[in-house]
C-alpha atoms as a PDB file:
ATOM      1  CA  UNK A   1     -12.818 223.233  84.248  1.00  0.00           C
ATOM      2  CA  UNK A   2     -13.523 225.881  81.338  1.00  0.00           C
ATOM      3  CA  UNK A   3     -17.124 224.388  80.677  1.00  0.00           C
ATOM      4  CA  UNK A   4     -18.249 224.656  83.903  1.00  0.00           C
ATOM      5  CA  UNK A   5     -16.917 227.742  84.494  1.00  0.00           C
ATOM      6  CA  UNK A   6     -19.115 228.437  81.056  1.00  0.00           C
ATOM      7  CA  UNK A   7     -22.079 227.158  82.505  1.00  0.00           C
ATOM      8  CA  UNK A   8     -22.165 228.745  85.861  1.00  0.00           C
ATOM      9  CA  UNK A   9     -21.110 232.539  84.313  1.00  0.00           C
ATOM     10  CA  UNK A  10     -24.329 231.751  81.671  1.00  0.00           C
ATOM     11  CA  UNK A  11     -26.913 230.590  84.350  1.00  0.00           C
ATOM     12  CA  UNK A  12     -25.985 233.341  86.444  1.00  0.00           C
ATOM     13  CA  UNK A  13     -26.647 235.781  83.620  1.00  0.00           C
ATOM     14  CA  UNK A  14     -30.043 233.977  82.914  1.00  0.00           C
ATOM     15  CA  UNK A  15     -31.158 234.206  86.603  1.00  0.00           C
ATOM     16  CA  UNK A  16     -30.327 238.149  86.673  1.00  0.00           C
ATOM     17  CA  UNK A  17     -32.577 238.693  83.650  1.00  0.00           C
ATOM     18  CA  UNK A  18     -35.247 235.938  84.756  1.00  0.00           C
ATOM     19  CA  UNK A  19     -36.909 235.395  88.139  1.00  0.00           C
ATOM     20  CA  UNK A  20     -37.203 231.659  87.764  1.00  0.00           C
ATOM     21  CA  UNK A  21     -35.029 229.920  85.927  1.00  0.00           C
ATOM     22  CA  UNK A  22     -34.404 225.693  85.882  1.00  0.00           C
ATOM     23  CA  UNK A  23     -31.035 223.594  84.601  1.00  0.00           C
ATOM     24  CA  UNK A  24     -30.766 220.440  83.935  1.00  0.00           C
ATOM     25  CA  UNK A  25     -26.925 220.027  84.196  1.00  0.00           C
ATOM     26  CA  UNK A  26     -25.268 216.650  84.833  1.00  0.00           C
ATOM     27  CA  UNK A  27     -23.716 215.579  88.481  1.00  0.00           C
ATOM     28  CA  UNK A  28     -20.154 215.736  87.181  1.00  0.00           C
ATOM     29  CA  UNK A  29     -21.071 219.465  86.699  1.00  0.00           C
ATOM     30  CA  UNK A  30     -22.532 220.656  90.047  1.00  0.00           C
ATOM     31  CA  UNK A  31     -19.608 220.838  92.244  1.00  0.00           C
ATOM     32  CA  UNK A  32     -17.705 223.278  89.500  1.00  0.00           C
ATOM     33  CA  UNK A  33     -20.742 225.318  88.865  1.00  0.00           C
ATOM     34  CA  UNK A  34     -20.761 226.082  92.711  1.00  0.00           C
ATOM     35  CA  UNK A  35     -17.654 226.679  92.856  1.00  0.00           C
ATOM     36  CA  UNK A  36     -17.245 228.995  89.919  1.00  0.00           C
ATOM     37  CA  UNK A  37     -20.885 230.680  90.965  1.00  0.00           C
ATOM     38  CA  UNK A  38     -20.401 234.530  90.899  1.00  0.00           C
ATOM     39  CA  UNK A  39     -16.938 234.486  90.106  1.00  0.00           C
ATOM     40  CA  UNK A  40     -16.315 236.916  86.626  1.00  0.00           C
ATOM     41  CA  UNK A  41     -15.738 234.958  83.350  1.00  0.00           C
ATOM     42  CA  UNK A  42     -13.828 236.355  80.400  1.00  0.00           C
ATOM     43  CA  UNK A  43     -14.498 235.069  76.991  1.00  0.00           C
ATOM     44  CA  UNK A  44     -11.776 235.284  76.235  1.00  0.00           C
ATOM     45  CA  UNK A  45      -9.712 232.668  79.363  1.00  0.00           C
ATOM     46  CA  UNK A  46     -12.445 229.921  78.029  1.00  0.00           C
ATOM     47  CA  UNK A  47     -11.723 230.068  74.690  1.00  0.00           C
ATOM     48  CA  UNK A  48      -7.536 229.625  75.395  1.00  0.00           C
ATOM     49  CA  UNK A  49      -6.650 226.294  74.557  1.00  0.00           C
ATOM     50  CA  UNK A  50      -3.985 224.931  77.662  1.00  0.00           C
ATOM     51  CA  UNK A  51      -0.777 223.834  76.768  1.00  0.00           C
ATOM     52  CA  UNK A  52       0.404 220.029  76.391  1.00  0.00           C
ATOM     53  CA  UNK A  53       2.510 219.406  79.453  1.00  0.00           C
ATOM     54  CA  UNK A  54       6.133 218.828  78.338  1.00  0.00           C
ATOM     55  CA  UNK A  55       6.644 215.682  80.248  1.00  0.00           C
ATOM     56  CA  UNK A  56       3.642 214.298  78.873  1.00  0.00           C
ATOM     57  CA  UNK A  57       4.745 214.198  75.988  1.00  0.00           C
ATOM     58  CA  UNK A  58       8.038 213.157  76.419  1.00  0.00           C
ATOM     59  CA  UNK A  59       6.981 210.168  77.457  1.00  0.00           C
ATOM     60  CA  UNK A  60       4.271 209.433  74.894  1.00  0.00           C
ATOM     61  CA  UNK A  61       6.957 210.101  72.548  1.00  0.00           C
ATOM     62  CA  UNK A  62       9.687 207.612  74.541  1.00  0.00           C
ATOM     63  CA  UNK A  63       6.507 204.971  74.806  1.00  0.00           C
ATOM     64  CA  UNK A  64       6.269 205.392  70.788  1.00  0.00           C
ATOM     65  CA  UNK A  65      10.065 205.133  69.710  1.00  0.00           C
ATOM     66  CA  UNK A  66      10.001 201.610  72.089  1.00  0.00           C
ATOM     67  CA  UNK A  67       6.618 200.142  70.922  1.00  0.00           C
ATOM     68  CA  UNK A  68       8.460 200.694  67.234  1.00  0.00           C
ATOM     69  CA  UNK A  69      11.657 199.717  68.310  1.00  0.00           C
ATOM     70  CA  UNK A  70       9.576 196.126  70.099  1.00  0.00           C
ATOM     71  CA  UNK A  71       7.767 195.721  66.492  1.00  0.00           C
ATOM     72  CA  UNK A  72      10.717 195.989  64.175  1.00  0.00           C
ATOM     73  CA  UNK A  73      12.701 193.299  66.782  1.00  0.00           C
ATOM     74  CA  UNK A  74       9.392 191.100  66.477  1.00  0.00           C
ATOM     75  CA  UNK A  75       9.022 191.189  63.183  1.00  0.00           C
ATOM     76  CA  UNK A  76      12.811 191.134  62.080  1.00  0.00           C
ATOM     77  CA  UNK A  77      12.739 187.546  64.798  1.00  0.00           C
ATOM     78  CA  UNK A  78      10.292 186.520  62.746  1.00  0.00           C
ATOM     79  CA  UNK A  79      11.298 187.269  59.381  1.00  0.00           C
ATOM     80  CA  UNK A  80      14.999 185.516  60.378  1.00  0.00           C
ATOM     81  CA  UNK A  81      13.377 182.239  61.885  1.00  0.00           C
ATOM     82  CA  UNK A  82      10.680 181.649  58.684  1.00  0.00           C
ATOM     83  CA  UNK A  83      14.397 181.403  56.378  1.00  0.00           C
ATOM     84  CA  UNK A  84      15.866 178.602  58.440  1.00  0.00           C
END
């Protein structure tokens, strides 16, 4: 996770320059700033936006064409009952 890799690279820079230093950082948090403690950050990787899996959105565009495709047989059922 890019933020906490943000956070842990930052408080590790703060505790170099400080000798005391308290975060308040939220439980979701901990486990990736531990795990990303000490490890070298560039600017640079956190700042790349990761691609959209292909499949993903494959089927969010399969899921729209049928929700469509649902709606114009709905409302074409509907439009051919109200004339009888």
């Amino acid at each position: 996770m890019p933020l906490c890799r943000y956070m842990s690279s930052t408080l590790l820079r703060v505790a170099r320059e400080h000798s005391l230093v308290v975060a308040v950082v939220g439980k979701g948090h901990l486990q990736g700033i531990k795990k990303h403690w000490k490890q070298p950050v560039s600017v640079n990787d956190l700042l790349e936006i990761p691609s959209q899996k292909p499949v993903l959105l494959t089927g969010k565009i399969l899921t729209s064409i049928g929700v469509a495709v649902a709606g114009v047989a709905i409302i074409s059922g509907l439009h051919l009952s109200s004339k009888k």
